[in-house]
C-alpha atoms as a PDB file:
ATOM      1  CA  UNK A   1      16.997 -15.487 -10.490  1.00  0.00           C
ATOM      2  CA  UNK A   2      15.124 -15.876  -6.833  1.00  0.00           C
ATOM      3  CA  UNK A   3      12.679 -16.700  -4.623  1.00  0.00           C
ATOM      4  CA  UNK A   4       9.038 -15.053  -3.937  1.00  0.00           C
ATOM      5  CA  UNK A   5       6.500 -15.665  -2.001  1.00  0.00           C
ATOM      6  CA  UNK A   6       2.995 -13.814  -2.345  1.00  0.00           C
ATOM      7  CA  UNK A   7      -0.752 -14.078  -1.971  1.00  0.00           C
ATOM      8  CA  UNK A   8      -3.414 -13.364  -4.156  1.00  0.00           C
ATOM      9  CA  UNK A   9      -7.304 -13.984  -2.400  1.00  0.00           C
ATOM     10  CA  UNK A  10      -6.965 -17.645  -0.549  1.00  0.00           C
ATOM     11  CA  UNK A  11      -4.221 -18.911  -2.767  1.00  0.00           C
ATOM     12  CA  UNK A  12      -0.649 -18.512  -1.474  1.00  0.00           C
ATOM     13  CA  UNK A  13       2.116 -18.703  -4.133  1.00  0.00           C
ATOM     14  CA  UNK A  14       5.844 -19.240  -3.898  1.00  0.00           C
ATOM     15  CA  UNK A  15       8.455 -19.308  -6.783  1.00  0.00           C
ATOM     16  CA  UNK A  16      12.068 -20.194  -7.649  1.00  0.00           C
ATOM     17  CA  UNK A  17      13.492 -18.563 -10.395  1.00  0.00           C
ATOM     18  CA  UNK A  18      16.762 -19.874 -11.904  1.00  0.00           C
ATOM     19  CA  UNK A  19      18.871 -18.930 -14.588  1.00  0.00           C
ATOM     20  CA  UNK A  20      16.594 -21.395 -17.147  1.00  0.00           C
ATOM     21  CA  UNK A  21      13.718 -22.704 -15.123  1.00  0.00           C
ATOM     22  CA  UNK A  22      10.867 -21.197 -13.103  1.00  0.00           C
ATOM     23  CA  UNK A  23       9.729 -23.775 -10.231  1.00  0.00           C
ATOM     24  CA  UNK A  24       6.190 -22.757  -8.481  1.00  0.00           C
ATOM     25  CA  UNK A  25       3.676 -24.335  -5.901  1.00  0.00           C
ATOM     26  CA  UNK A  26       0.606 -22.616  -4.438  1.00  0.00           C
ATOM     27  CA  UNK A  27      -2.074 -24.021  -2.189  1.00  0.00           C
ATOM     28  CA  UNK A  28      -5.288 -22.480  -1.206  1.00  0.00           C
ATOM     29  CA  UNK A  29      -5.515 -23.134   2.192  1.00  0.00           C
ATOM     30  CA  UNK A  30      -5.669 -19.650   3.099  1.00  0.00           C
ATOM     31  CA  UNK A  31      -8.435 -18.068   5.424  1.00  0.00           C
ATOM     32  CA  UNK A  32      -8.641 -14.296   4.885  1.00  0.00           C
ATOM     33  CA  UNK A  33      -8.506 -12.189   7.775  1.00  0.00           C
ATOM     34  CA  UNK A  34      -6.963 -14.739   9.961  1.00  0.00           C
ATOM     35  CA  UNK A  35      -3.380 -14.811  11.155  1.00  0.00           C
ATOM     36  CA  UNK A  36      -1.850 -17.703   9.224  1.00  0.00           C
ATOM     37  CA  UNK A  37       2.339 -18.548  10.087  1.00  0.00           C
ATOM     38  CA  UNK A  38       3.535 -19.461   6.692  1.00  0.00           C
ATOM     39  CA  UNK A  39       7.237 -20.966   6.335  1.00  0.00           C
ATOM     40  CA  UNK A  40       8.830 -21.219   2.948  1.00  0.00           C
ATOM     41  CA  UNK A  41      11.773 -23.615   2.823  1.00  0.00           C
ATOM     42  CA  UNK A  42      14.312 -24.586   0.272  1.00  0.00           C
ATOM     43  CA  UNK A  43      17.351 -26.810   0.532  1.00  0.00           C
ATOM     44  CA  UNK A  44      18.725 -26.445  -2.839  1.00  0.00           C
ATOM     45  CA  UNK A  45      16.484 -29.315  -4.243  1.00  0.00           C
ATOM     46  CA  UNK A  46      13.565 -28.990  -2.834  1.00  0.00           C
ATOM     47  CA  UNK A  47      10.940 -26.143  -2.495  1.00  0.00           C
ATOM     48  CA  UNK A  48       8.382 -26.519   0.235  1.00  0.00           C
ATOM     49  CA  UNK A  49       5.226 -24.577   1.583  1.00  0.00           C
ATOM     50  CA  UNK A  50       4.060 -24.560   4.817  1.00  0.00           C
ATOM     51  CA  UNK A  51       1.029 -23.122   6.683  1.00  0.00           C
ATOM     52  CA  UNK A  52       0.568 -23.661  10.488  1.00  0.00           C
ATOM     53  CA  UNK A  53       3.271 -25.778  10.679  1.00  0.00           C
ATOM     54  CA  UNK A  54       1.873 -28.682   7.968  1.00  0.00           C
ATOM     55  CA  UNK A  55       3.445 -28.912   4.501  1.00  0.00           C
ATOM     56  CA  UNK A  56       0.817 -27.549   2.242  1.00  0.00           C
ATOM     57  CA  UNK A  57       2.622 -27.973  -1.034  1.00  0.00           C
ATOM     58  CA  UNK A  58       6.220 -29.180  -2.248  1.00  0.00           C
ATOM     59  CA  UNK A  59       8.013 -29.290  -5.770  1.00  0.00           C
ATOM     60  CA  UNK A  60      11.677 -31.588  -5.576  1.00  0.00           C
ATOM     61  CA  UNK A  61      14.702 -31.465  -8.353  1.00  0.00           C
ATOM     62  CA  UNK A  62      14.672 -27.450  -7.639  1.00  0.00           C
ATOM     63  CA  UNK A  63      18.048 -26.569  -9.259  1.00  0.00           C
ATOM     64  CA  UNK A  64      20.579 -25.151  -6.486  1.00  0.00           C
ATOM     65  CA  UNK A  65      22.420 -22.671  -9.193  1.00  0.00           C
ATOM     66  CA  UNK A  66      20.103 -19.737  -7.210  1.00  0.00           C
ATOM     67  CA  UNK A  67      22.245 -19.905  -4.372  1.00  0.00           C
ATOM     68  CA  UNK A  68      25.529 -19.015  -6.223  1.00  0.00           C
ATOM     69  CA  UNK A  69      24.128 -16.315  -8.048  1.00  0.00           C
ATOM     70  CA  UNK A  70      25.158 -12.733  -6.540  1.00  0.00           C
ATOM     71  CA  UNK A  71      22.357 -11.247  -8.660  1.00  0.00           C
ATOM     72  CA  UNK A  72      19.388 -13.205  -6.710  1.00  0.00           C
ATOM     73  CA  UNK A  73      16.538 -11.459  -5.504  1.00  0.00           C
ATOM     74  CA  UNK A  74      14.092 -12.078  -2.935  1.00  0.00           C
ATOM     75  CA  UNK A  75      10.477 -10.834  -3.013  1.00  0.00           C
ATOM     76  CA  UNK A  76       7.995 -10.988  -0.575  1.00  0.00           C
ATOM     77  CA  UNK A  77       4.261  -9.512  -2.270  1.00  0.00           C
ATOM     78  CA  UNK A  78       4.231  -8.830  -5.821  1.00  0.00           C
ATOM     79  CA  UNK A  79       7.394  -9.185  -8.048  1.00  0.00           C
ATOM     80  CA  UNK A  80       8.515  -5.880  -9.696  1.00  0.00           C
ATOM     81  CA  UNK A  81       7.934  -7.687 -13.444  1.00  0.00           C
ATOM     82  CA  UNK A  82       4.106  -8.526 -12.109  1.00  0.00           C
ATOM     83  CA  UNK A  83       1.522  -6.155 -12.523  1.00  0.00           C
ATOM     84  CA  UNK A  84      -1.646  -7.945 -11.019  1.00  0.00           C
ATOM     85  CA  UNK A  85      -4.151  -7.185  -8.560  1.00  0.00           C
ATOM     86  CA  UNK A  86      -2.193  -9.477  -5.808  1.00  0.00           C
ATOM     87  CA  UNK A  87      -3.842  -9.576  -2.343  1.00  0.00           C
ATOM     88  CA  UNK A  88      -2.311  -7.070   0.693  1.00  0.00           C
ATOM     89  CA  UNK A  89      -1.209  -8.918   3.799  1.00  0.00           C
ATOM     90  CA  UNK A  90       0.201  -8.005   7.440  1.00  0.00           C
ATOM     91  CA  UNK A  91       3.162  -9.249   8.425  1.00  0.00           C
ATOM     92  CA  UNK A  92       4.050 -10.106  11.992  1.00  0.00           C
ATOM     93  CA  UNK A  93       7.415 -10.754  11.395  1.00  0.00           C
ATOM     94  CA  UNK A  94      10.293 -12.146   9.135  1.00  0.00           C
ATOM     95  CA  UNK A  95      12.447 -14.321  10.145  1.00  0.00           C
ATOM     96  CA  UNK A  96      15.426 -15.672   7.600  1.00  0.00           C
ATOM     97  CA  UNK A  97      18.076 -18.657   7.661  1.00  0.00           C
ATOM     98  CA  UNK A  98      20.979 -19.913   6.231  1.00  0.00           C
ATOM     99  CA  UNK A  99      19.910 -23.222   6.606  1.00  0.00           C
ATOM    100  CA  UNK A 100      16.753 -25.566   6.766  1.00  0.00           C
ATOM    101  CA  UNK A 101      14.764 -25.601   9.730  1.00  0.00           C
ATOM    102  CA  UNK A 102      13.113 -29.116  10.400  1.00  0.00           C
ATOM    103  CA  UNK A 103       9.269 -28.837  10.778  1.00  0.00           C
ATOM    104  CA  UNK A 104       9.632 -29.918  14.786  1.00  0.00           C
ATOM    105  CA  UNK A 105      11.781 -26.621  14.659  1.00  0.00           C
ATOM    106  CA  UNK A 106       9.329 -24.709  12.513  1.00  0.00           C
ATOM    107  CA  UNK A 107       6.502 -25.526  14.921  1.00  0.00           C
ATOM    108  CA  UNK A 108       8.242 -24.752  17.823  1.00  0.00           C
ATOM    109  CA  UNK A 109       9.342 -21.202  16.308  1.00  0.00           C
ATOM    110  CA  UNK A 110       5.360 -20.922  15.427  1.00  0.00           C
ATOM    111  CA  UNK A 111       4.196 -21.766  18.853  1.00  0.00           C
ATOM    112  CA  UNK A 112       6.983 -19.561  20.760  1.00  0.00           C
ATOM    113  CA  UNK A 113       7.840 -15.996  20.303  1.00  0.00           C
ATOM    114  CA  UNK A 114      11.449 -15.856  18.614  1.00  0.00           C
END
């Protein structure tokens, strides 16, 4: 079980994995070469993309049993059980929480240096 988040050409991909169900949204919003501030939230029900501070892609009734697993993962790039030609990236930095930002708080981190 987990979360991941990774990139392959324009298309941005993010996952959660639970004990019996695999939940995933991508968008393809991406433009190469060009810093992009990506935010991937999840409140136990809901999984939710965002790119530039504007919800690109959500997927609700996300089971909550990843949370209370000790084995969880997290993966940013490719997944260690994935072996395709995903795309590189630069990262500018990571920031993680223990609870769900708003999007007036995720466009304020995006705008200000944290």
């Amino acid at each position: 079980t987990g979360v991941s988040i990774w990139q392959r050409g324009p298309t941005l991909y993010a996952a959660v994995q639970t004990l019996d169900t695999r939940y995933e949204i991508a968008t393809d919003g991406l433009t190469l070469d060009e810093w992009t501030h990506v935010v991937l939230l999840w409140d136990g029900s809901t999984l939710t993309l965002l790119e530039n501070g504007n919800v690109e892609a959500s997927v609700s009734s996300v089971s909550s049993s990843v949370e209370d697993d000790d084995n969880s993962e997290i993966y940013l790039g490719q997944p260690n059980h994935m072996r395709t030609g995903n795309g590189r990236f630069d990262m500018d930095s990571l920031a993680l929480y223990d609870y769900v930002l708003s999007q007036d708080n995720i466009v304020y981190l995006m705008n200000n240096e944290v």
